[in-house]
C-alpha atoms as a PDB file:
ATOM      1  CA  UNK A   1      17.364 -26.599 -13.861  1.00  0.00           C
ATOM      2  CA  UNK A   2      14.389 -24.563 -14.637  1.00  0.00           C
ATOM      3  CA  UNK A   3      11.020 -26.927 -14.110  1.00  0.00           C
ATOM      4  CA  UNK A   4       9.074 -27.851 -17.062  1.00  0.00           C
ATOM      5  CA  UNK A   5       5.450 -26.155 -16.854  1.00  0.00           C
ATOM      6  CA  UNK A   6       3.178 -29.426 -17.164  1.00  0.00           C
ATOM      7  CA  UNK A   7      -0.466 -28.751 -19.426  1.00  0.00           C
ATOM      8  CA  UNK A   8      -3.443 -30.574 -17.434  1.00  0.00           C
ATOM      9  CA  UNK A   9      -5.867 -33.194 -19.035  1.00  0.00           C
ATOM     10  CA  UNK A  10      -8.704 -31.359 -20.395  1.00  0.00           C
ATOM     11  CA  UNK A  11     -11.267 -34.366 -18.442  1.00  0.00           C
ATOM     12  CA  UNK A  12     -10.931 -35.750 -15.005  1.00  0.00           C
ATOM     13  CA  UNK A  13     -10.777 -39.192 -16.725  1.00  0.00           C
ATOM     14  CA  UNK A  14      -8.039 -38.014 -19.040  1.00  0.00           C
ATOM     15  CA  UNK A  15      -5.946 -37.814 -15.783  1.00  0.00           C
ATOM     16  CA  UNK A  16      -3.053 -40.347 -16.068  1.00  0.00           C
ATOM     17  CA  UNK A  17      -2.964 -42.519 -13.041  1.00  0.00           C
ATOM     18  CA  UNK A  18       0.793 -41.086 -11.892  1.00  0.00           C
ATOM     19  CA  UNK A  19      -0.189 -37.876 -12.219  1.00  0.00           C
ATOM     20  CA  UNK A  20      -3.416 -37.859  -9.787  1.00  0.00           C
ATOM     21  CA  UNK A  21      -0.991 -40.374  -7.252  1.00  0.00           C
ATOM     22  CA  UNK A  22       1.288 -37.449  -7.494  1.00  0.00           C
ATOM     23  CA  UNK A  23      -1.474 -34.859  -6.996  1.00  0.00           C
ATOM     24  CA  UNK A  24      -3.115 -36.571  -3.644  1.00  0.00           C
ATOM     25  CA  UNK A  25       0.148 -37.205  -2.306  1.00  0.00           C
ATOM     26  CA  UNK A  26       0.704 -33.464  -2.454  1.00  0.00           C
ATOM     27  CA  UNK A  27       3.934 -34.238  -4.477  1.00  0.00           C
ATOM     28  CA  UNK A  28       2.895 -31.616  -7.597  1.00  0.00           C
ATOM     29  CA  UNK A  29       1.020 -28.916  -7.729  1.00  0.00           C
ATOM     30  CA  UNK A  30      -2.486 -29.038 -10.315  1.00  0.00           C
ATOM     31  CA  UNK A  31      -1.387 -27.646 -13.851  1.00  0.00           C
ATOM     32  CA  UNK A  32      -5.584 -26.610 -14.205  1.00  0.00           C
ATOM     33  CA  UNK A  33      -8.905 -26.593 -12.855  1.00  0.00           C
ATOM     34  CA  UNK A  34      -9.813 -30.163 -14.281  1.00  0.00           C
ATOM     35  CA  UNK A  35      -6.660 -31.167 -12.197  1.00  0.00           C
ATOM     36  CA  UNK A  36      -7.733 -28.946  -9.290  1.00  0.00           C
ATOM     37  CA  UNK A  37     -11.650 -30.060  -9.242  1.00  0.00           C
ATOM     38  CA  UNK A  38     -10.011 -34.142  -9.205  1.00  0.00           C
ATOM     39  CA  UNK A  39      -7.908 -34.144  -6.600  1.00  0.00           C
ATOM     40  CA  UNK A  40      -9.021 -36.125  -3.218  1.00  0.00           C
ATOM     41  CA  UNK A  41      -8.698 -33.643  -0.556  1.00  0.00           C
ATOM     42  CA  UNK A  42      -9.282 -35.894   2.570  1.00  0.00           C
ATOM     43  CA  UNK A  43      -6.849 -37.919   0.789  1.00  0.00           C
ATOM     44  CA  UNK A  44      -4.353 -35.452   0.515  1.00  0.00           C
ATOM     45  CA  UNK A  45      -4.690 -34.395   3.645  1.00  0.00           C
ATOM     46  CA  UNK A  46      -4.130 -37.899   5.123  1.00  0.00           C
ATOM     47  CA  UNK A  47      -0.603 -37.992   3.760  1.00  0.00           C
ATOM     48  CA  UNK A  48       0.072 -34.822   4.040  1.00  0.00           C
ATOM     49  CA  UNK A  49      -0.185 -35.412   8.283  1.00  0.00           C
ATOM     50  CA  UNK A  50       1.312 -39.001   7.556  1.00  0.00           C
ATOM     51  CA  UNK A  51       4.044 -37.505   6.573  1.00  0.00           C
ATOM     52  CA  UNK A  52       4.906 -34.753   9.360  1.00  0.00           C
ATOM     53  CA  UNK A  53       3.663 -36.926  12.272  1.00  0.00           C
ATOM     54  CA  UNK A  54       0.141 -35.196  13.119  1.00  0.00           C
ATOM     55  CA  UNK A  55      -2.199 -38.639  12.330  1.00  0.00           C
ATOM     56  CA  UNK A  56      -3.866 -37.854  15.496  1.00  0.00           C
ATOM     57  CA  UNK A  57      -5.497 -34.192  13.245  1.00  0.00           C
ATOM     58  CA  UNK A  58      -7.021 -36.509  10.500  1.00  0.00           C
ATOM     59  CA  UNK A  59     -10.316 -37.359  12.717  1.00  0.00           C
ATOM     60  CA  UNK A  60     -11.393 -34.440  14.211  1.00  0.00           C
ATOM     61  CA  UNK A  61     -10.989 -32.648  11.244  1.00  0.00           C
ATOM     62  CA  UNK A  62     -12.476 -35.041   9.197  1.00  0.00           C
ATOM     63  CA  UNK A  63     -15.475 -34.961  11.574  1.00  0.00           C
ATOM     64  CA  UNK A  64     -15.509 -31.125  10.592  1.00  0.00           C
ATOM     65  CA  UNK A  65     -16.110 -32.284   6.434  1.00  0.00           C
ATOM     66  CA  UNK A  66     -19.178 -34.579   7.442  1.00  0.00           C
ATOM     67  CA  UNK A  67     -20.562 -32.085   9.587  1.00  0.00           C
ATOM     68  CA  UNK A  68     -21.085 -29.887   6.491  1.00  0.00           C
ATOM     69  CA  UNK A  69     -24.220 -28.963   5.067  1.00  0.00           C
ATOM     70  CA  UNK A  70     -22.753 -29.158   1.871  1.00  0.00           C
ATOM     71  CA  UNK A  71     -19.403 -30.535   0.167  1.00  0.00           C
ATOM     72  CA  UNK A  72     -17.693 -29.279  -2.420  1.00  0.00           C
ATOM     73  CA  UNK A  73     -14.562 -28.498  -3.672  1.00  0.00           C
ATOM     74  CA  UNK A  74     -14.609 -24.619  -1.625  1.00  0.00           C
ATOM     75  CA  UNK A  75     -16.301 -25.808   1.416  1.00  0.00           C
ATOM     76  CA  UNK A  76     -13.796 -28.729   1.978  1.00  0.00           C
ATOM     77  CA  UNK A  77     -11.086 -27.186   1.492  1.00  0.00           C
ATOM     78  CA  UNK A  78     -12.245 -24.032   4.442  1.00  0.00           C
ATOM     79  CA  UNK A  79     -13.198 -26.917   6.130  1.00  0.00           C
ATOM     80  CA  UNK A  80      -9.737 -28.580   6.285  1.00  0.00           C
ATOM     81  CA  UNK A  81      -7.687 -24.932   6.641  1.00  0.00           C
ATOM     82  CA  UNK A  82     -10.329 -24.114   9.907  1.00  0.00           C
ATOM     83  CA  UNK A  83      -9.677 -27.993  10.945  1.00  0.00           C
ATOM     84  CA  UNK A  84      -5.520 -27.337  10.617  1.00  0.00           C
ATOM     85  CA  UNK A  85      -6.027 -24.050  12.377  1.00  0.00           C
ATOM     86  CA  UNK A  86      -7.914 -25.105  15.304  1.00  0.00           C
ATOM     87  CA  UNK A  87      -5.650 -28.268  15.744  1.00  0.00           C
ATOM     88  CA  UNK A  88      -2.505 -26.087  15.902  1.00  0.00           C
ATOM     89  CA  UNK A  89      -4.187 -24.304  18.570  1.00  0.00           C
ATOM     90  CA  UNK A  90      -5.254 -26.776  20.692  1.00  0.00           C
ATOM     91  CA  UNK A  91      -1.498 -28.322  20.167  1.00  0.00           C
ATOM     92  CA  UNK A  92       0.447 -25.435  20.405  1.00  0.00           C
ATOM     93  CA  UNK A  93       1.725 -26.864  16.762  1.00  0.00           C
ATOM     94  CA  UNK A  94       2.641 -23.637  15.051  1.00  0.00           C
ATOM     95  CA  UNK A  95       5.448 -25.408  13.195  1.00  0.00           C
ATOM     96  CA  UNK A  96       2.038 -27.176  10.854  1.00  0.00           C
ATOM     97  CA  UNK A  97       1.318 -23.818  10.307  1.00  0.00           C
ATOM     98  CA  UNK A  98       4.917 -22.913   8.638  1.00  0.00           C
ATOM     99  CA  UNK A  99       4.680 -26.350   7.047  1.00  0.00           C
ATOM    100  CA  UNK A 100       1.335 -26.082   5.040  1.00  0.00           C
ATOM    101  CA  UNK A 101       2.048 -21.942   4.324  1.00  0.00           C
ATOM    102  CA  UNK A 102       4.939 -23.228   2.338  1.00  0.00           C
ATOM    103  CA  UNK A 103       4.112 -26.625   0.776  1.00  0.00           C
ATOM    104  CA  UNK A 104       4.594 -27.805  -3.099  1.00  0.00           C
ATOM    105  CA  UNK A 105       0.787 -29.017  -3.081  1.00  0.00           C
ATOM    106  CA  UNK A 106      -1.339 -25.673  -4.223  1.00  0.00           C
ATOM    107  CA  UNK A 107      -3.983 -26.809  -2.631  1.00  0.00           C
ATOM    108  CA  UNK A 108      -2.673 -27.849   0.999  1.00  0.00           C
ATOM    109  CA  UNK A 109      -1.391 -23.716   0.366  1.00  0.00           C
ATOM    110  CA  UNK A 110      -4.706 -23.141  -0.092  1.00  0.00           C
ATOM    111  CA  UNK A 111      -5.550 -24.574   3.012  1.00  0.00           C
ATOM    112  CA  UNK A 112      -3.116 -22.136   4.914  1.00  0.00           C
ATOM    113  CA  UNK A 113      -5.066 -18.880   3.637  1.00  0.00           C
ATOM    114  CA  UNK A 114      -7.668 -20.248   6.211  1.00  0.00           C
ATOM    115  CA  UNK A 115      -5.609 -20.001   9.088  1.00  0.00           C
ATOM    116  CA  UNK A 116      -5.408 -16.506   8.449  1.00  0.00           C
ATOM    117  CA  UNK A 117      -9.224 -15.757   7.704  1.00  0.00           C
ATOM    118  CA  UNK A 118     -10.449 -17.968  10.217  1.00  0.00           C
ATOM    119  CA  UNK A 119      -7.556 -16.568  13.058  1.00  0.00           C
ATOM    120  CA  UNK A 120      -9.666 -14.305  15.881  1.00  0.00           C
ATOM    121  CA  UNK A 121      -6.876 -13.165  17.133  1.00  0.00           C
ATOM    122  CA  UNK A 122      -6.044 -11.294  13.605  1.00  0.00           C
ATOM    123  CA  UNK A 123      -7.296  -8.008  13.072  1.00  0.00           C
ATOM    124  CA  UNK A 124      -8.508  -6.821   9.527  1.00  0.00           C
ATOM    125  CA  UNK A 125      -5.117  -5.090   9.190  1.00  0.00           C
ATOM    126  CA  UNK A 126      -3.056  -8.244  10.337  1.00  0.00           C
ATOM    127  CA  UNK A 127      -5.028 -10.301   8.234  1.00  0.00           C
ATOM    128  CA  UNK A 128      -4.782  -8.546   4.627  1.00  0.00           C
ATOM    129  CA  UNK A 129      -0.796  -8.478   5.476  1.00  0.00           C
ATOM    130  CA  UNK A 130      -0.317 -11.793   5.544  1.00  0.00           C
ATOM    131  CA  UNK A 131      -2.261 -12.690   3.355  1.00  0.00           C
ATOM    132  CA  UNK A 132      -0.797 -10.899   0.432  1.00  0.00           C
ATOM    133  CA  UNK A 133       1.779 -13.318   0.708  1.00  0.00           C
ATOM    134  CA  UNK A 134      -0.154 -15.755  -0.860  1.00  0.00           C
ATOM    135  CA  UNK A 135      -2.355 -12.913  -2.976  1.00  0.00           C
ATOM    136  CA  UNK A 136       1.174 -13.023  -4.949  1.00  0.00           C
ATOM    137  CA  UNK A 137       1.316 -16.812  -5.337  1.00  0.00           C
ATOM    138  CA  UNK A 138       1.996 -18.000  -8.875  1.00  0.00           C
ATOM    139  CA  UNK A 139      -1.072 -20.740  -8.515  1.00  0.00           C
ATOM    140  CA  UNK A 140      -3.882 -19.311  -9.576  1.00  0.00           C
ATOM    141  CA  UNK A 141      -6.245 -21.349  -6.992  1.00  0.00           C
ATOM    142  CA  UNK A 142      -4.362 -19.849  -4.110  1.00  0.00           C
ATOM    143  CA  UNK A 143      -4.424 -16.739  -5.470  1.00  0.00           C
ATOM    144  CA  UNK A 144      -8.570 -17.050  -5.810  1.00  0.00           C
ATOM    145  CA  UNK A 145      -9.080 -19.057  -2.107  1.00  0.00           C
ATOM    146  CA  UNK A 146      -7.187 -16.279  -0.478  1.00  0.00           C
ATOM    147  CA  UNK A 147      -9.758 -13.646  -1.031  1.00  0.00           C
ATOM    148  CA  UNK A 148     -12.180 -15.770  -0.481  1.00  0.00           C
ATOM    149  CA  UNK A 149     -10.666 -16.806   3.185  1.00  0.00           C
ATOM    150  CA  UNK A 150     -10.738 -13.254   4.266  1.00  0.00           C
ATOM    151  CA  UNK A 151     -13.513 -11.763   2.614  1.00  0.00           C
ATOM    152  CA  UNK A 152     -16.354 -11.912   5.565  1.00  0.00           C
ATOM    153  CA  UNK A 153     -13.508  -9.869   7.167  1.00  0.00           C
ATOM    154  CA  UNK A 154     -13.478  -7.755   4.802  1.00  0.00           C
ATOM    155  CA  UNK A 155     -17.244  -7.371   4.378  1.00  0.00           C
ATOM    156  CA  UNK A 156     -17.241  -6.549   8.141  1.00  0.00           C
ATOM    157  CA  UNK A 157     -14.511  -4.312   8.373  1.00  0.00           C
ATOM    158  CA  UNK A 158     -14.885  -2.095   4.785  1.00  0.00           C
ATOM    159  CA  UNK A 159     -13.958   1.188   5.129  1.00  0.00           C
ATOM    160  CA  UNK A 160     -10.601   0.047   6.913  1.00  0.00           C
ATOM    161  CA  UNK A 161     -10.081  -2.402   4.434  1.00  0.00           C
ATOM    162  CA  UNK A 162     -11.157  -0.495   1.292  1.00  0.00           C
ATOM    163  CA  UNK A 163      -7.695   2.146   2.918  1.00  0.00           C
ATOM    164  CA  UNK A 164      -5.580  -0.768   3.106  1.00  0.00           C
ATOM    165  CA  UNK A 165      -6.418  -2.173  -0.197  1.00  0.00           C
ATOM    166  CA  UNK A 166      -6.481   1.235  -1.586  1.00  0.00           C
ATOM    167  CA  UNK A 167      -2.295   1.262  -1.146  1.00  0.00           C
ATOM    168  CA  UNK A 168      -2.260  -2.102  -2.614  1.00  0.00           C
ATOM    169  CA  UNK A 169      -3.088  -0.695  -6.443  1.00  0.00           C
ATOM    170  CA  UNK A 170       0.216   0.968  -7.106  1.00  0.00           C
ATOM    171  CA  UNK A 171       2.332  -2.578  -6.004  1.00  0.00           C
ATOM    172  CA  UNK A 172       4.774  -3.842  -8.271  1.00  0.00           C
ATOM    173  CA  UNK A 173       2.913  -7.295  -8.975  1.00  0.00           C
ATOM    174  CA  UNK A 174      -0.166  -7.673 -11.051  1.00  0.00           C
ATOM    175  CA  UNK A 175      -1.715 -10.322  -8.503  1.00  0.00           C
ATOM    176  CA  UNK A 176      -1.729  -8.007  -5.832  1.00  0.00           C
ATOM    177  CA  UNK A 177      -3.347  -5.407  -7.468  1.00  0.00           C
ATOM    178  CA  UNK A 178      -5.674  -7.884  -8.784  1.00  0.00           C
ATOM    179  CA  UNK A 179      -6.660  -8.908  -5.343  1.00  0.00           C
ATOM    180  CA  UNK A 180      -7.855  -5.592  -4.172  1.00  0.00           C
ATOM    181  CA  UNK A 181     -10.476  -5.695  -6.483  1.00  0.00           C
ATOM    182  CA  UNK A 182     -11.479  -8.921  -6.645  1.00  0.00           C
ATOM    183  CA  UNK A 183     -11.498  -9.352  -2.789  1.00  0.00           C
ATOM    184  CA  UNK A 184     -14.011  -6.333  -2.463  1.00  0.00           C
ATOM    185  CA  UNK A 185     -16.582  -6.905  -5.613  1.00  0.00           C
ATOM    186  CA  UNK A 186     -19.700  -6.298  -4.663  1.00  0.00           C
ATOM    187  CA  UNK A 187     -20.901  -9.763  -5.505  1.00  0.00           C
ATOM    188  CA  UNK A 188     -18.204 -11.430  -6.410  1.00  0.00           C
ATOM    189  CA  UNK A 189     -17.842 -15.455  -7.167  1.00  0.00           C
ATOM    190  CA  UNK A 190     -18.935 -18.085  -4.831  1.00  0.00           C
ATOM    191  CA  UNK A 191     -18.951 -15.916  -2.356  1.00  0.00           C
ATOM    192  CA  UNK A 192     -21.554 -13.797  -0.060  1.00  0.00           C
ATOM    193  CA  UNK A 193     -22.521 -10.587  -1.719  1.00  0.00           C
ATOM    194  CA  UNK A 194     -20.871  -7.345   0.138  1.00  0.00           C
ATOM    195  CA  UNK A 195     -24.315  -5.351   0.661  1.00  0.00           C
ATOM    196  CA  UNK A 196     -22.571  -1.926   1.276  1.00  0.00           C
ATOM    197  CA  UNK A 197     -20.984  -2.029  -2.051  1.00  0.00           C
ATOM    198  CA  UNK A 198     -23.949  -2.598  -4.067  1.00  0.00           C
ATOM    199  CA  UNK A 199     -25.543  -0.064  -2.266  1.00  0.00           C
ATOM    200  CA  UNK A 200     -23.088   2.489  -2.314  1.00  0.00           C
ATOM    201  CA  UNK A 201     -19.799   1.303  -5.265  1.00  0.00           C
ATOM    202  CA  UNK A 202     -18.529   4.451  -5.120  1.00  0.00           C
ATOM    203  CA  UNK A 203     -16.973   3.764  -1.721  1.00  0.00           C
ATOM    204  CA  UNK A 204     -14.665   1.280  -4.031  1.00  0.00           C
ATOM    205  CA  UNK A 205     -13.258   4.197  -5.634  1.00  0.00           C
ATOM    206  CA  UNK A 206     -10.124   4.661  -4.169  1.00  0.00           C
ATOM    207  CA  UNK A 207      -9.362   1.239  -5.697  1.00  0.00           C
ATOM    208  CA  UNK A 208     -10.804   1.227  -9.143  1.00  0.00           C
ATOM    209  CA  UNK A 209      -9.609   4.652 -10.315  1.00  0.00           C
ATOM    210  CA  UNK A 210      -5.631   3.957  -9.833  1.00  0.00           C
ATOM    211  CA  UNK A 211      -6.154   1.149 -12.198  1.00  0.00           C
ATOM    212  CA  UNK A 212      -8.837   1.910 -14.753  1.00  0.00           C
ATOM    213  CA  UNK A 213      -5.769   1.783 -17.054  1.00  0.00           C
ATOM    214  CA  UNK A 214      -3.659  -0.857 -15.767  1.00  0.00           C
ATOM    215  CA  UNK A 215      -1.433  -2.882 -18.201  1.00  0.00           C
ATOM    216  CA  UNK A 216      -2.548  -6.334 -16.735  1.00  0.00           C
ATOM    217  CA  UNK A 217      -5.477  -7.963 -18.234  1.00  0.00           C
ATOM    218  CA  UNK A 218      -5.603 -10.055 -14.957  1.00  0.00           C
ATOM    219  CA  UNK A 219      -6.253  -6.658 -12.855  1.00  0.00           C
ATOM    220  CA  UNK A 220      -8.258  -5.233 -16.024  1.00  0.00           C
ATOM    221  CA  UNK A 221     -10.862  -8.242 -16.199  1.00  0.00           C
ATOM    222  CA  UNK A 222     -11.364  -7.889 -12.373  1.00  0.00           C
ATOM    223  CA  UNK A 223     -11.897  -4.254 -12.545  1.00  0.00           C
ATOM    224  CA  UNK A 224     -14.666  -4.689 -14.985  1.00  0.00           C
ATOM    225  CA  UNK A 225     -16.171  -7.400 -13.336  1.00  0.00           C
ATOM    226  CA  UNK A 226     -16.494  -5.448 -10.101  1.00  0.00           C
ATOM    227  CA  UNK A 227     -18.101  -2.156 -12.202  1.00  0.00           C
ATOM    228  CA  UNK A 228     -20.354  -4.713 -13.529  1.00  0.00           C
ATOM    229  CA  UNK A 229     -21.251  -6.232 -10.251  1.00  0.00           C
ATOM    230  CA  UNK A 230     -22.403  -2.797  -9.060  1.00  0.00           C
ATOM    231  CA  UNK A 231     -23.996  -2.441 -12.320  1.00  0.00           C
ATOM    232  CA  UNK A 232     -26.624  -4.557 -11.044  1.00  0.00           C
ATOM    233  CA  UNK A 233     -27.958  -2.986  -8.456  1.00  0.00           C
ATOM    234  CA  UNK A 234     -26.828   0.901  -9.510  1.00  0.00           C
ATOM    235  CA  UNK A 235     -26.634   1.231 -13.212  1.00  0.00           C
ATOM    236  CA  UNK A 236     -26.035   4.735 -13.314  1.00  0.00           C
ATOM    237  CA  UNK A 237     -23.285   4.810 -11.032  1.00  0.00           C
ATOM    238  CA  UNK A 238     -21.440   2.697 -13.710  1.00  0.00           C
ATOM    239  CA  UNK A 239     -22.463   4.421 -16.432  1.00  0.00           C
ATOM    240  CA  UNK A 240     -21.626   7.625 -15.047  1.00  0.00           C
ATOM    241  CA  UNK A 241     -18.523   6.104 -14.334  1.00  0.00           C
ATOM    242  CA  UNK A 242     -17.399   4.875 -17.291  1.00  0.00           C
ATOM    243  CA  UNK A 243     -18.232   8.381 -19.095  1.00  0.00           C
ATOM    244  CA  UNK A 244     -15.582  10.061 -17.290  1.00  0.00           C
ATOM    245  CA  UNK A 245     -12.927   7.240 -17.668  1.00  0.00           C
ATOM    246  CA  UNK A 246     -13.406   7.300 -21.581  1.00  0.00           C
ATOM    247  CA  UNK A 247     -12.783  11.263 -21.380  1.00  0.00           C
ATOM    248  CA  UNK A 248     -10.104  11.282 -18.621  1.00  0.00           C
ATOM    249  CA  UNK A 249      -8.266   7.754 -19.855  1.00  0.00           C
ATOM    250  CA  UNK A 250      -8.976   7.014 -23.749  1.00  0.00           C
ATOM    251  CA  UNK A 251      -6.475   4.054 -23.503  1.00  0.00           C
ATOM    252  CA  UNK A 252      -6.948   0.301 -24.914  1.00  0.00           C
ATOM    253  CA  UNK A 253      -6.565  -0.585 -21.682  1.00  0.00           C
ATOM    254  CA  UNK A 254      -9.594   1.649 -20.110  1.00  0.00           C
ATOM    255  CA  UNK A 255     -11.841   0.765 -23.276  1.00  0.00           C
ATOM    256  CA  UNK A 256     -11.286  -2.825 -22.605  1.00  0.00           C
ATOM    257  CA  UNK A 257     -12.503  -2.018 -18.648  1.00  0.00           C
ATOM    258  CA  UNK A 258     -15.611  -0.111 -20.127  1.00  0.00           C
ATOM    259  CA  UNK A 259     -16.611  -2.684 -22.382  1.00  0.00           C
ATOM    260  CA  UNK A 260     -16.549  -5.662 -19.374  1.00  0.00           C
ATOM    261  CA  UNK A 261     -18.196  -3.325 -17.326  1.00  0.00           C
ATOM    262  CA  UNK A 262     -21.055  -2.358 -19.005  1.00  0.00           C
ATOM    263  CA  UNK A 263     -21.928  -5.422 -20.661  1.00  0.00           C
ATOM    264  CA  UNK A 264     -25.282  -6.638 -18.168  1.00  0.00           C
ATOM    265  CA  UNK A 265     -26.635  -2.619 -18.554  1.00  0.00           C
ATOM    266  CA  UNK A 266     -26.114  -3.573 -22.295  1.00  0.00           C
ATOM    267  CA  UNK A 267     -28.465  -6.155 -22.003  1.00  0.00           C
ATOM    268  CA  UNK A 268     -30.780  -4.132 -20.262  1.00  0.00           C
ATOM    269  CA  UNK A 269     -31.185  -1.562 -23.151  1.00  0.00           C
ATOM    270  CA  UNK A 270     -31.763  -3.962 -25.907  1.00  0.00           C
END
């Protein structure tokens, strides 16, 4: 029986009382951002360790959310995947580790990515391979925590990662491609900026040019939004850019890329 795709309340208060029992319980997975912003992480992650045995996690990691400078939505939820990570360490509880990876609740998946990013022991390479696991997911908040929990690794390690991510344009699924964009804008979305790349954007080549054409407006927005990133601190990179795209690719597909990409060095000239 193929599961009915539910359509979120458009308010937090429009949230039927069922439906948000269901969320913190980690029994659904959010059907929007509204639903995604509402849901009671600490809560969730009380039952969530209620429920496998591991009550003796919920302080210390807890402890981790107060110590926080500041709480929101992002930060408590890398503050919970560190917490889970650290615990399974200090346990020897890799089995939490399988458990949360694979879990209805989007955002306890979410969670997981952070085990990954926040593993030492991981090397950029071993990182961005299992993370594309979840790169693939079909929620789109795991899909936009993942890059985010391996990023600073990223940032640190570019011109290894730029290779890897580089191979990742051609792959069969639009999300993946989408990720080696998005993971490596040059400013990105609540996120630190990647100086190198606003310095120097042309070292993202190798993963912009296989897809100034792609079919997926998923991979086309991001590709625009990372030209347009770099836009901001090297204008004539982009423009120079997009010149020999609209010779070399006159596609919808590549106008539509253009268009997003240019549109702050549009400002500019008016």
């Amino acid at each position: 029986m193929t599961e009915v795709k539910r359509k979120g309340s458009k308010s937090t208060k429009d949230i039927p009382k069922d439906i948000l029992e269901q969320l913190n319980s980690g029994q659904i997975e959010t059907a929007n951002l509204v639903e995604w912003l509402a849901v009671d992480q600490r809560l969730l992650l009380e039952n969530l360790l209620n429920q496998f045995g591991r009550t003796k996690y919920l302080t210390p990691i807890l402890s981790g959310i107060e110590a926080l400078k500041k709480q929101t939505v992002n930060t408590i939820n890398e503050a919970i995947g560190t917490g889970l990570f650290e615990q399974s360490l200090k346990n020897g509880d890799t089995e939490i580790l399988t458990i949360i990876s694979t879990h209805k609740s989007d955002l306890i998946r979410c969670w997981a990515t952070y085990t990954i990013g926040r593993n030492q022991k991981l090397d950029v390479s071993q990182k961005l391979e299992q993370i594309q696991h979840f790169s693939a997911d079909k929620h789109f908040g795991v899909r936009e925590i993942c890059w985010l929990a391996v990023r600073p690794s990223i940032a640190k390690n570019l011109t290894q990662s730029i290779e890897i991510l580089s191979s990742w344009t051609n792959h069969k699924d639009e999300n993946v491609r989408r990720f080696a964009s998005e993971a490596t804008r040059p400013r990105g979305v609540w996120c630190e900026h990647i100086e190198e790349l606003k310095k120097k954007p042309e070292l993202g080549l190798t993963i912009l040019e296989p897809m100034k054409s792609d079919k997926a407006k998923y991979v086309q927005d991001s590709v625009g939004n990372w030209l347009n990133d770099a836009s901001k601190t090297q204008p004539q990179f982009v423009i120079d850019i997009c010149k020999k795209w609209e010779k070399k690719s006159p596609t919808k597909e590549t106008a539509y890329i253009i268009k997003k990409a240019l549109r702050t060095v549009g400002k500019q000239s008016e």
